[in-house]
PDB file of N, CA and C in Angstrom:
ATOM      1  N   UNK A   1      29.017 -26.109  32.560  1.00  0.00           N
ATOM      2  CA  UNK A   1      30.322 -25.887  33.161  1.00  0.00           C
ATOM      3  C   UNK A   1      30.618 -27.031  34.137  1.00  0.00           C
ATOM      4  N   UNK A   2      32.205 -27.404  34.025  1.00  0.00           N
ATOM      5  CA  UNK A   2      32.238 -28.366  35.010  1.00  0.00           C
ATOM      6  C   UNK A   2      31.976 -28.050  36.381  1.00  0.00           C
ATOM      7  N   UNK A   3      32.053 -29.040  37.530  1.00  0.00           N
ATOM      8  CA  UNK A   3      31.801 -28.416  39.076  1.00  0.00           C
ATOM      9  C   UNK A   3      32.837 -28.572  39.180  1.00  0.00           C
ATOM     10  N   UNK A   4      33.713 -27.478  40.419  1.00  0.00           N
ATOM     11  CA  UNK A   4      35.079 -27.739  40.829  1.00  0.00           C
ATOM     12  C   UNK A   4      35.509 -27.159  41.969  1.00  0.00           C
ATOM     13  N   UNK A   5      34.191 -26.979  42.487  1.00  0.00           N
ATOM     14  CA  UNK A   5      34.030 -26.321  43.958  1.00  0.00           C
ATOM     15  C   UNK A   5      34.796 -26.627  44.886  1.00  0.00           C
ATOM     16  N   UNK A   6      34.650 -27.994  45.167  1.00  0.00           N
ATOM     17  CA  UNK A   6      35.297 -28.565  46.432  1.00  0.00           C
ATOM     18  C   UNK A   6      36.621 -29.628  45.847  1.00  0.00           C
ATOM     19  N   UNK A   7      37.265 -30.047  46.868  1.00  0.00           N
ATOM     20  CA  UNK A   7      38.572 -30.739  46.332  1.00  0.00           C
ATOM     21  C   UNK A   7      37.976 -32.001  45.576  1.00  0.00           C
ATOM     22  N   UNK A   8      36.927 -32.914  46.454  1.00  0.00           N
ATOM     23  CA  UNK A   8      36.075 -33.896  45.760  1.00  0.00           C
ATOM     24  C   UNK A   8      36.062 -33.817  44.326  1.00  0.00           C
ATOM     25  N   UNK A   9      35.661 -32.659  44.118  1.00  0.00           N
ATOM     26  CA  UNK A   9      34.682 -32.183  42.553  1.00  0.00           C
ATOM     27  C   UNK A   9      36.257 -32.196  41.994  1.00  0.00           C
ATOM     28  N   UNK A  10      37.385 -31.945  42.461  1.00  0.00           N
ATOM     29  CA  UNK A  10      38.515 -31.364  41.130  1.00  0.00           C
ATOM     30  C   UNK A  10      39.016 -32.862  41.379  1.00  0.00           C
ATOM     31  N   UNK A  11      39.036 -33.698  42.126  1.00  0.00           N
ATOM     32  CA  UNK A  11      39.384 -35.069  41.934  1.00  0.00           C
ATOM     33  C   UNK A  11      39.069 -36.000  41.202  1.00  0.00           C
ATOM     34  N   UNK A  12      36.938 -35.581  41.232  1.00  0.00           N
ATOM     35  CA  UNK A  12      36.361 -36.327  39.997  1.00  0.00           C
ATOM     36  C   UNK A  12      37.049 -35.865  38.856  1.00  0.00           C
ATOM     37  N   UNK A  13      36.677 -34.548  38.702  1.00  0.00           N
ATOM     38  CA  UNK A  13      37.483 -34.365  37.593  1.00  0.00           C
ATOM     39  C   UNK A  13      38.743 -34.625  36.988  1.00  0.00           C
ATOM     40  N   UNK A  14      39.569 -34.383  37.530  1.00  0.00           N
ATOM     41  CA  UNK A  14      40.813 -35.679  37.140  1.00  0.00           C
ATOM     42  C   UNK A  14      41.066 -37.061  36.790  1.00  0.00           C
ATOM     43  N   UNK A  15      40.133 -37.461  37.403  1.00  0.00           N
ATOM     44  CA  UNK A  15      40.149 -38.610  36.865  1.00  0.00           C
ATOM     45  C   UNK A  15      39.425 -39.454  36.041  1.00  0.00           C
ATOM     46  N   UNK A  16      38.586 -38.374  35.760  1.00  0.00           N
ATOM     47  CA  UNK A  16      37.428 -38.471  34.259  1.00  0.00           C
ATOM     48  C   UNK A  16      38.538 -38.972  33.147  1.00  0.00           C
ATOM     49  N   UNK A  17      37.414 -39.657  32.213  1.00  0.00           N
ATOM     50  CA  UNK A  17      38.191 -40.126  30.864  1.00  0.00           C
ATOM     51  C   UNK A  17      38.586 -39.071  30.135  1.00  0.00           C
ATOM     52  N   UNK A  18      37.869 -37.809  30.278  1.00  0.00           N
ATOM     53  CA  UNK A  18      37.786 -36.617  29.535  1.00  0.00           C
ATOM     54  C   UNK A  18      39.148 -36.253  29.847  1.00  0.00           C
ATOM     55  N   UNK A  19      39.296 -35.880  30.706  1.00  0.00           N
ATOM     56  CA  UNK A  19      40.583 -35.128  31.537  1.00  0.00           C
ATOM     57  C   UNK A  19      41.680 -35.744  30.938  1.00  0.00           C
ATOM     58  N   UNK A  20      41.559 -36.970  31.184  1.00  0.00           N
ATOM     59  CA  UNK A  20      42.856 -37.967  30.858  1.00  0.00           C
ATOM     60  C   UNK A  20      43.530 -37.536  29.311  1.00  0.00           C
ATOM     61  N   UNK A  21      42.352 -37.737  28.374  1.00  0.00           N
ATOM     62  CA  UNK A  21      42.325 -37.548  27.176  1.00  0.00           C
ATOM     63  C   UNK A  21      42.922 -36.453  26.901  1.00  0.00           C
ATOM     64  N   UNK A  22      42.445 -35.125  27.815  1.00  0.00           N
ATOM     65  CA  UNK A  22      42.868 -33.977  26.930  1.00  0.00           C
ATOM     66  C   UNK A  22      44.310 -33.645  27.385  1.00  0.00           C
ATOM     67  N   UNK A  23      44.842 -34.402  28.605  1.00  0.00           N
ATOM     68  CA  UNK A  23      45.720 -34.421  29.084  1.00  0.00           C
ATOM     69  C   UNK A  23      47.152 -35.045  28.238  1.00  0.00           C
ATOM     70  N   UNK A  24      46.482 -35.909  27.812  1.00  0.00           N
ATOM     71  CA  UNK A  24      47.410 -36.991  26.917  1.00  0.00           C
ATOM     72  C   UNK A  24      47.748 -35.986  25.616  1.00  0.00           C
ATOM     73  N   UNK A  25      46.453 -35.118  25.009  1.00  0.00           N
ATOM     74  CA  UNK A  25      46.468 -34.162  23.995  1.00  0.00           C
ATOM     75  C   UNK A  25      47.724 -33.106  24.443  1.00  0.00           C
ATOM     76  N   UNK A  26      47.837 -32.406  25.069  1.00  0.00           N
ATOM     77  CA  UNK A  26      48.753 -31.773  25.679  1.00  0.00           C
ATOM     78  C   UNK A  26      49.774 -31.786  26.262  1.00  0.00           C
ATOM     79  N   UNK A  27      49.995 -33.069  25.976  1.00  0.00           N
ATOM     80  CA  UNK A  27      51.438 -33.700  26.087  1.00  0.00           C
ATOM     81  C   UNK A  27      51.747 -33.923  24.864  1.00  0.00           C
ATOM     82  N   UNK A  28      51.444 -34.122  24.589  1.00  0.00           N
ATOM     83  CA  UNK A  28      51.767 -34.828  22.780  1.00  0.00           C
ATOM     84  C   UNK A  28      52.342 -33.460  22.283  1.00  0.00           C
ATOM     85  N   UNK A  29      51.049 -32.479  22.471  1.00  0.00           N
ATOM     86  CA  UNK A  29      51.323 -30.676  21.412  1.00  0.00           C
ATOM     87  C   UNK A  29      52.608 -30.468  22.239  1.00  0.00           C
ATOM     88  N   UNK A  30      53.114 -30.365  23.718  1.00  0.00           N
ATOM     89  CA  UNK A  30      54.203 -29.726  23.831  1.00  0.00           C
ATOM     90  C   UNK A  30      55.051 -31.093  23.759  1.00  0.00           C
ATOM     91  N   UNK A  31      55.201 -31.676  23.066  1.00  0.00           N
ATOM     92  CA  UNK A  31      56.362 -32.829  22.939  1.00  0.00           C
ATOM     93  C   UNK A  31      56.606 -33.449  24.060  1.00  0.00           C
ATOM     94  N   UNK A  32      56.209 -33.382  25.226  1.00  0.00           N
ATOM     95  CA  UNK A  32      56.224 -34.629  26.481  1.00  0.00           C
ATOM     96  C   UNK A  32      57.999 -33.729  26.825  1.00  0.00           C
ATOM     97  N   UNK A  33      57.275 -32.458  26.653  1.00  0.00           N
ATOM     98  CA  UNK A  33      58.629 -31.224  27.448  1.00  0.00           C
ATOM     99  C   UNK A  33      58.085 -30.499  28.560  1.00  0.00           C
ATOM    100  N   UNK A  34      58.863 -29.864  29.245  1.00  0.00           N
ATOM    101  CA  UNK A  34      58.599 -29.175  30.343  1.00  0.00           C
ATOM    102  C   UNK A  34      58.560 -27.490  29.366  1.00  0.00           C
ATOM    103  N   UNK A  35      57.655 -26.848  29.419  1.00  0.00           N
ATOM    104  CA  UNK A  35      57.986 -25.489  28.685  1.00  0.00           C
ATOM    105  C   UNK A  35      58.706 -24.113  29.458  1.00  0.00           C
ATOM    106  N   UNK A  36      58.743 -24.326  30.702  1.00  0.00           N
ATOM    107  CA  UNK A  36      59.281 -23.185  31.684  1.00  0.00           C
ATOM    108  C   UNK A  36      60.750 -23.529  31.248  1.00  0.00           C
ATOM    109  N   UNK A  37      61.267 -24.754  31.665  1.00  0.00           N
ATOM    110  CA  UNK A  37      62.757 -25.100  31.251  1.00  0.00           C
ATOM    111  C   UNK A  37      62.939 -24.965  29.749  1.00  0.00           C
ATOM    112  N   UNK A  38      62.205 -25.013  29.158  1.00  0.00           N
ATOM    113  CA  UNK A  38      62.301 -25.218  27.211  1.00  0.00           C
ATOM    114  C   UNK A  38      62.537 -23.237  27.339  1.00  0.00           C
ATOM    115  N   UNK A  39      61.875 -22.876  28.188  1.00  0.00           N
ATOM    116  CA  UNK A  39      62.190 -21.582  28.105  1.00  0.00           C
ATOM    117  C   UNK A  39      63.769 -20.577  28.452  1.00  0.00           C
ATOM    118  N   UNK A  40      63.910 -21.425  29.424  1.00  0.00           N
ATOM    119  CA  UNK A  40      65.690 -21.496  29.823  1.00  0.00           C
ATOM    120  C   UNK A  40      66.750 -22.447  29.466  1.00  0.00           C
ATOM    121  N   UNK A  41      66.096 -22.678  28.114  1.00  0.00           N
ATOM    122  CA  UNK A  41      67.365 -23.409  27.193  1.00  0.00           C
ATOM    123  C   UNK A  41      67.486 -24.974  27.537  1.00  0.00           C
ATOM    124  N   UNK A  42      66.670 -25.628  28.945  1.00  0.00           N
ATOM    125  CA  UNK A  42      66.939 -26.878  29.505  1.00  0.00           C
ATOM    126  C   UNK A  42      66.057 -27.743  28.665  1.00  0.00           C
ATOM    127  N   UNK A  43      66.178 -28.634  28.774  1.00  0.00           N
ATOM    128  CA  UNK A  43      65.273 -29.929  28.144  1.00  0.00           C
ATOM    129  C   UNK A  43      64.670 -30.604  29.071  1.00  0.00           C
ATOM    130  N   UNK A  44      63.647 -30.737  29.912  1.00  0.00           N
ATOM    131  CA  UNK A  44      63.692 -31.735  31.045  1.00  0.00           C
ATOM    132  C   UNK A  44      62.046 -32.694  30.180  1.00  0.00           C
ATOM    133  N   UNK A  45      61.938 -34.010  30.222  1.00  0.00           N
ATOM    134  CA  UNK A  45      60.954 -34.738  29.226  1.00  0.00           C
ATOM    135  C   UNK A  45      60.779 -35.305  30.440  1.00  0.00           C
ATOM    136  N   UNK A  46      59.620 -36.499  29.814  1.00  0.00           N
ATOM    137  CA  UNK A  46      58.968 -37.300  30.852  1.00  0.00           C
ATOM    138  C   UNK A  46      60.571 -38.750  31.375  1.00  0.00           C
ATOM    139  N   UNK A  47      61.376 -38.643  30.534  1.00  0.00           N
ATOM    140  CA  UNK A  47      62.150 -39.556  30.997  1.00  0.00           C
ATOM    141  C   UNK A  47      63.601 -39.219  32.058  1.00  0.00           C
ATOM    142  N   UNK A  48      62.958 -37.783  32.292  1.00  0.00           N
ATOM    143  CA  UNK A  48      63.850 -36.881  33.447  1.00  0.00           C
ATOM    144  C   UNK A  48      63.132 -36.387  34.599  1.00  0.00           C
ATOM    145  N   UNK A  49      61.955 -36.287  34.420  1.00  0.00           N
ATOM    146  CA  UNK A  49      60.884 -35.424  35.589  1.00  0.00           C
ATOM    147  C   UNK A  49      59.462 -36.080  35.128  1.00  0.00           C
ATOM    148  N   UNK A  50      58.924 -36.248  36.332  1.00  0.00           N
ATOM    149  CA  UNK A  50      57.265 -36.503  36.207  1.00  0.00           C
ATOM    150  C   UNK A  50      56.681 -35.288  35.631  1.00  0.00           C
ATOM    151  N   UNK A  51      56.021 -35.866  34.135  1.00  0.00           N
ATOM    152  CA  UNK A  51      55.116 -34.421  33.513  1.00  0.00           C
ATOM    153  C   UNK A  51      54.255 -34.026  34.119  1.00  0.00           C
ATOM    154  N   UNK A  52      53.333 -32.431  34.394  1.00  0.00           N
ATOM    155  CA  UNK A  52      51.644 -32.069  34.881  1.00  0.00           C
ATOM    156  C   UNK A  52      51.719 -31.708  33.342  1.00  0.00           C
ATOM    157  N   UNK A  53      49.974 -31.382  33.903  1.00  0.00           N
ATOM    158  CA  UNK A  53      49.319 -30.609  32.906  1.00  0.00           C
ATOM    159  C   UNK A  53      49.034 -29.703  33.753  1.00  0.00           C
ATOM    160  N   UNK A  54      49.468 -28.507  33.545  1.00  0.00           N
ATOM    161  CA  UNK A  54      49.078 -26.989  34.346  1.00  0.00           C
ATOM    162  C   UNK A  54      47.720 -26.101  33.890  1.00  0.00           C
ATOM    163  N   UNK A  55      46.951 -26.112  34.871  1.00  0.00           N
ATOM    164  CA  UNK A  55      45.749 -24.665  34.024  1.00  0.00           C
ATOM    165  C   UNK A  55      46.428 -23.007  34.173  1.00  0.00           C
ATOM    166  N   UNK A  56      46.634 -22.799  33.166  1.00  0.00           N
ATOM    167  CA  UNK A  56      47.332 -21.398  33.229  1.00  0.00           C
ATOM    168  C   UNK A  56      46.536 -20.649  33.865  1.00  0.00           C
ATOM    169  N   UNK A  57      45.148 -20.526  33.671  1.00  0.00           N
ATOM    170  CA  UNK A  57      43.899 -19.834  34.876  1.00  0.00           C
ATOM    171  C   UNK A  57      43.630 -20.858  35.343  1.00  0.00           C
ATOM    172  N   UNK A  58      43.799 -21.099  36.824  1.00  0.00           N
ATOM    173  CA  UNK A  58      43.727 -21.920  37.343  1.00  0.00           C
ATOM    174  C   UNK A  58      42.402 -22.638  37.635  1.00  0.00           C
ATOM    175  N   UNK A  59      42.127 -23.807  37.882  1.00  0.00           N
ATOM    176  CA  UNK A  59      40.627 -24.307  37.481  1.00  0.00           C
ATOM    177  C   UNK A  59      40.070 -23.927  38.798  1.00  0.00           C
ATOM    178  N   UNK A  60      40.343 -23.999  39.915  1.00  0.00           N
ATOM    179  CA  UNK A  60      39.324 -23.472  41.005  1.00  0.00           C
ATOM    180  C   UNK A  60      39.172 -22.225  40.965  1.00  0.00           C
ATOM    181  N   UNK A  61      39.782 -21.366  40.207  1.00  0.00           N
ATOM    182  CA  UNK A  61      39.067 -20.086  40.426  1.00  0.00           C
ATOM    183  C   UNK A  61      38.387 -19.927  38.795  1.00  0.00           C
ATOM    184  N   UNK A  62      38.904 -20.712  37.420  1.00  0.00           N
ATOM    185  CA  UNK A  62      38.374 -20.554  36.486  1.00  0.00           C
ATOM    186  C   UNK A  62      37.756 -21.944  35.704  1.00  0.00           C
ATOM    187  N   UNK A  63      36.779 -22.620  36.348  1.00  0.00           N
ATOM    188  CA  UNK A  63      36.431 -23.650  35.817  1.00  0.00           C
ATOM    189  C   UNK A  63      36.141 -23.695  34.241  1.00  0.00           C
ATOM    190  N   UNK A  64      35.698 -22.307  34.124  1.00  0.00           N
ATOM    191  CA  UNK A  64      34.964 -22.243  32.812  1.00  0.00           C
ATOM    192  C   UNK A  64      36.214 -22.618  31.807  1.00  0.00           C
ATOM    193  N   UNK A  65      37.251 -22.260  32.019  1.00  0.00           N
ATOM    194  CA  UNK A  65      38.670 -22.944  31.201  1.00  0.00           C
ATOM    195  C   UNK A  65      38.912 -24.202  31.289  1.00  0.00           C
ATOM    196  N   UNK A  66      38.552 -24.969  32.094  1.00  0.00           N
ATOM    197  CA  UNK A  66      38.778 -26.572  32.836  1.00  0.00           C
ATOM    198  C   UNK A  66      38.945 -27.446  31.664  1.00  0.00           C
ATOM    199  N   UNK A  67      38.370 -27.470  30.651  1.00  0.00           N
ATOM    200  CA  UNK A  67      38.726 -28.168  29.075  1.00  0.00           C
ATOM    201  C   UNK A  67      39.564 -27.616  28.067  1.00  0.00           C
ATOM    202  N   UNK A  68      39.580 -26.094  28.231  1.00  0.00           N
ATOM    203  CA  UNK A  68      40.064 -25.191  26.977  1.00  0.00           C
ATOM    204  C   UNK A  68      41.816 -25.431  26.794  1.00  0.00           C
ATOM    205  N   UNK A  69      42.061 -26.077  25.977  1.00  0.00           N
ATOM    206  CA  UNK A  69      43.371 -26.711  25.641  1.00  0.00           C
ATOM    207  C   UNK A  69      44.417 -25.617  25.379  1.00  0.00           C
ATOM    208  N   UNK A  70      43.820 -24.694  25.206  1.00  0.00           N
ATOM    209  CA  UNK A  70      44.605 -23.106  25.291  1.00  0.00           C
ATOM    210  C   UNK A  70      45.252 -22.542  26.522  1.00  0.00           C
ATOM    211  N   UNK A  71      44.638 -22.875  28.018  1.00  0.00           N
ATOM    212  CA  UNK A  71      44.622 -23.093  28.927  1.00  0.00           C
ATOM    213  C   UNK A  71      45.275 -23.446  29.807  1.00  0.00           C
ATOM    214  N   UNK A  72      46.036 -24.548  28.914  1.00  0.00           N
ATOM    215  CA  UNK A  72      47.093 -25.871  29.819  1.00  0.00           C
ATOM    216  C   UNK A  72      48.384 -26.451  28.774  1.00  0.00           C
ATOM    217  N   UNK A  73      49.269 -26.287  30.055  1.00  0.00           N
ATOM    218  CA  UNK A  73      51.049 -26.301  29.314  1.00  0.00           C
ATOM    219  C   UNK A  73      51.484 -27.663  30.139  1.00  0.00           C
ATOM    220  N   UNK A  74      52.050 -28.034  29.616  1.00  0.00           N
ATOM    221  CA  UNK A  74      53.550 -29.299  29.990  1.00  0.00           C
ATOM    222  C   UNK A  74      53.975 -28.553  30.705  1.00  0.00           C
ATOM    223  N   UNK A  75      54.176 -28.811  32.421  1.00  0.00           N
ATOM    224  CA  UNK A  75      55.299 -28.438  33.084  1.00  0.00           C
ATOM    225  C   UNK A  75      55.981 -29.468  34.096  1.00  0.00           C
ATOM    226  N   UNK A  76      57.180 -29.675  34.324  1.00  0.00           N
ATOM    227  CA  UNK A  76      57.887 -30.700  35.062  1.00  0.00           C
ATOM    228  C   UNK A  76      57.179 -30.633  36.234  1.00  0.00           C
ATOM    229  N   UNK A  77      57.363 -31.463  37.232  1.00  0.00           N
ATOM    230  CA  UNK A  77      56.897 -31.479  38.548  1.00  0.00           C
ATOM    231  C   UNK A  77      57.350 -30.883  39.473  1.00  0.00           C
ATOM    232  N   UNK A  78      58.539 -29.777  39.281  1.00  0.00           N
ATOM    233  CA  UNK A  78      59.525 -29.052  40.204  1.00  0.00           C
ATOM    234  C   UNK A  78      58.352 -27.895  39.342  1.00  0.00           C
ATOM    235  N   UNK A  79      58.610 -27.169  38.221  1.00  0.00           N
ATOM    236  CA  UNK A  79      58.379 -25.948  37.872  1.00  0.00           C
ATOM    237  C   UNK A  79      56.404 -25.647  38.309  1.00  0.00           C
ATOM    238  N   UNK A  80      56.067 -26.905  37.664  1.00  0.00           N
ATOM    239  CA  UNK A  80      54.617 -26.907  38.451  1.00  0.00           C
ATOM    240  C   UNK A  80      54.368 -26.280  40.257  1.00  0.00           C
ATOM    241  N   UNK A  81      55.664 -27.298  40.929  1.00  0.00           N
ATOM    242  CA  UNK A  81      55.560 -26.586  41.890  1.00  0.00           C
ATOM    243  C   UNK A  81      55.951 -25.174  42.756  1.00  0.00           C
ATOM    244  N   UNK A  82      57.139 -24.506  41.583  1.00  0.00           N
ATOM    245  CA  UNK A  82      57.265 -23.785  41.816  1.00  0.00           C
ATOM    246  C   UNK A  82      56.083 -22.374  41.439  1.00  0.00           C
ATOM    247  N   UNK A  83      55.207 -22.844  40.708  1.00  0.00           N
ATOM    248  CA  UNK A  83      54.619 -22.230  40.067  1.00  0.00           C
ATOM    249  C   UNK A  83      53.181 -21.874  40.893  1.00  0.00           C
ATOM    250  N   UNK A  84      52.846 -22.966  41.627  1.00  0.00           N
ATOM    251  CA  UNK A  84      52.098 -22.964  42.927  1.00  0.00           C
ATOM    252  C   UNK A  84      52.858 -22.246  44.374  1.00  0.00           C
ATOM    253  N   UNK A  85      54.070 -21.883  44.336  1.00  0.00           N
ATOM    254  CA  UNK A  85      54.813 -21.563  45.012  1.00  0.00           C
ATOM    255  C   UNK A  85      54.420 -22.630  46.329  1.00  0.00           C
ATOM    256  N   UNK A  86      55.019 -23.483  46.116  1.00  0.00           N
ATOM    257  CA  UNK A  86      55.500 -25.334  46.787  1.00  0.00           C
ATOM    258  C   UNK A  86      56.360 -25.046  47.005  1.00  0.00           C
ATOM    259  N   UNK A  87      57.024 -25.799  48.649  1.00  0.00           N
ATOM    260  CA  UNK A  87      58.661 -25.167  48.708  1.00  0.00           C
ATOM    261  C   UNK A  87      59.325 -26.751  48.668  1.00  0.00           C
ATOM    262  N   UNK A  88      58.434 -27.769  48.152  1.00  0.00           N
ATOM    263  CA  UNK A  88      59.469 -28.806  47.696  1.00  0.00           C
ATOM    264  C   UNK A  88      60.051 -28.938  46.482  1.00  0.00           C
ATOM    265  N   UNK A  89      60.205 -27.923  45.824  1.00  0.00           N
ATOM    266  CA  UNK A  89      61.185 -28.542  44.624  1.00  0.00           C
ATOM    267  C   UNK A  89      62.119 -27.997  44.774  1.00  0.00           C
ATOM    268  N   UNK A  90      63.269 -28.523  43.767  1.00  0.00           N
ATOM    269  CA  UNK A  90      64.634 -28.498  43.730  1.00  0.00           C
ATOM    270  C   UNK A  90      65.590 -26.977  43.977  1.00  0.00           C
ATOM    271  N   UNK A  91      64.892 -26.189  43.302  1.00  0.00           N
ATOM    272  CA  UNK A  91      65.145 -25.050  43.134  1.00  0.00           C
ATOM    273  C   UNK A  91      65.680 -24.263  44.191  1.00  0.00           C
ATOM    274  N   UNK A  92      65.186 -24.577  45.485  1.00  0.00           N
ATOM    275  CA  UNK A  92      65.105 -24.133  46.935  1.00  0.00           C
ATOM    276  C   UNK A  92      66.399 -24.664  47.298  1.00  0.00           C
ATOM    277  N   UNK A  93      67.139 -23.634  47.655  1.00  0.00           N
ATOM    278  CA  UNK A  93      68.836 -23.970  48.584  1.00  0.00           C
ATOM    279  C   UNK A  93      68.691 -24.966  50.261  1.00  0.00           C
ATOM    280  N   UNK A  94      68.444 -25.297  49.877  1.00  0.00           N
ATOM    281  CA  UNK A  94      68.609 -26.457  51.242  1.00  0.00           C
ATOM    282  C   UNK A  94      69.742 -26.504  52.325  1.00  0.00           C
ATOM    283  N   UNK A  95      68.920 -25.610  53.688  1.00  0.00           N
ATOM    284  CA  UNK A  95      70.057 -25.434  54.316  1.00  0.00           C
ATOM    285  C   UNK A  95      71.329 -27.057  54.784  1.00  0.00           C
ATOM    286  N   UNK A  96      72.135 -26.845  54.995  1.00  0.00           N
ATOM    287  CA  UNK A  96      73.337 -27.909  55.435  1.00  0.00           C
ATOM    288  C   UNK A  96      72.546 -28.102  57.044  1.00  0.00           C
ATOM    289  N   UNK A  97      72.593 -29.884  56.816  1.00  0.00           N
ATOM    290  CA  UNK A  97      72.609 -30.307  58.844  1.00  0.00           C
ATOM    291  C   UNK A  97      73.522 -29.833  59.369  1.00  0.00           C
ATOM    292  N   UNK A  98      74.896 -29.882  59.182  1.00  0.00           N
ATOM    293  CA  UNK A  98      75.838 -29.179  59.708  1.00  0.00           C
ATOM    294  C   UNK A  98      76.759 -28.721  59.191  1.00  0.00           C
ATOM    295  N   UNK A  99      77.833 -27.866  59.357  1.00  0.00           N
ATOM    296  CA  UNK A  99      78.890 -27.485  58.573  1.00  0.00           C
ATOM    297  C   UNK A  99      80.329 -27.578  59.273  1.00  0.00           C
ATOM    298  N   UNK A 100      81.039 -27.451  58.773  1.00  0.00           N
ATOM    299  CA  UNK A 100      82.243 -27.172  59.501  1.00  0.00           C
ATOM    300  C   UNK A 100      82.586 -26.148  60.518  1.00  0.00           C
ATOM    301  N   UNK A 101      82.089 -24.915  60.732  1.00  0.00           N
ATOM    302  CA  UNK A 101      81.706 -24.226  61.984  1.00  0.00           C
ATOM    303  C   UNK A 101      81.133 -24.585  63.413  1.00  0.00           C
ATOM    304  N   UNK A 102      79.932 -25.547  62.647  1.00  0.00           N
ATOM    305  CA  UNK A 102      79.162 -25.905  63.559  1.00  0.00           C
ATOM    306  C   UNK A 102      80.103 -26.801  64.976  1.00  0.00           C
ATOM    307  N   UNK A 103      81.385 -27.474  64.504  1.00  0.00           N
ATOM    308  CA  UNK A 103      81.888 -28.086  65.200  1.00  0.00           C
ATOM    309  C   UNK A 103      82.881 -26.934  65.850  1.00  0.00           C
TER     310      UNK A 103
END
């Protein structure tokens, strides 16, 4: 089993040839699409949004999946983060610096 204990260990791992590889594999199978948006009718590709590769069980709590290509989806870099519940992506209403009240 891979190690993926510490942040170190999931860094090596990323940047293993292995990783890369299966990464590249899983872009290719979902067409270099985002699948959360493919799910709401949107199209977003690598020439609209930076692609991830997502572990659907996530690898620090399920290493033993860490290769299993069953595992891991195409998702844009907003839905990834929404998916981590990240409050930088787009999705999030962004309050106004000021409004017309404010004056």
């Amino acid at each position: 089993m891979i190690e993926v204990t510490t942040k170190a260990d999931r860094a090596k791992f990323y940047s293993s040839s292995e990783w890369k590889q299966l990464r590249k594999e899983v872009l290719e199978r979902d067409h270099y699409e985002c699948l959360w948006c493919k799910e709401e009718g949107k199209v977003t590709t690598v020439n609209d949004s930076i692609l991830e590769v997502d572990h659907i069980k996530e690898l620090e709590y399920h290493p033993e999946f860490a290769t299993d290509i069953d595992n891991l989806r195409t998702l844009c870099k907003e839905c990834h983060n929404k998916r981590h519940s990240r409050m930088n992506y787009r999705g999030t209403e962004r309050k106004k610096k000021f409004d017309d009240e404010w004056w």
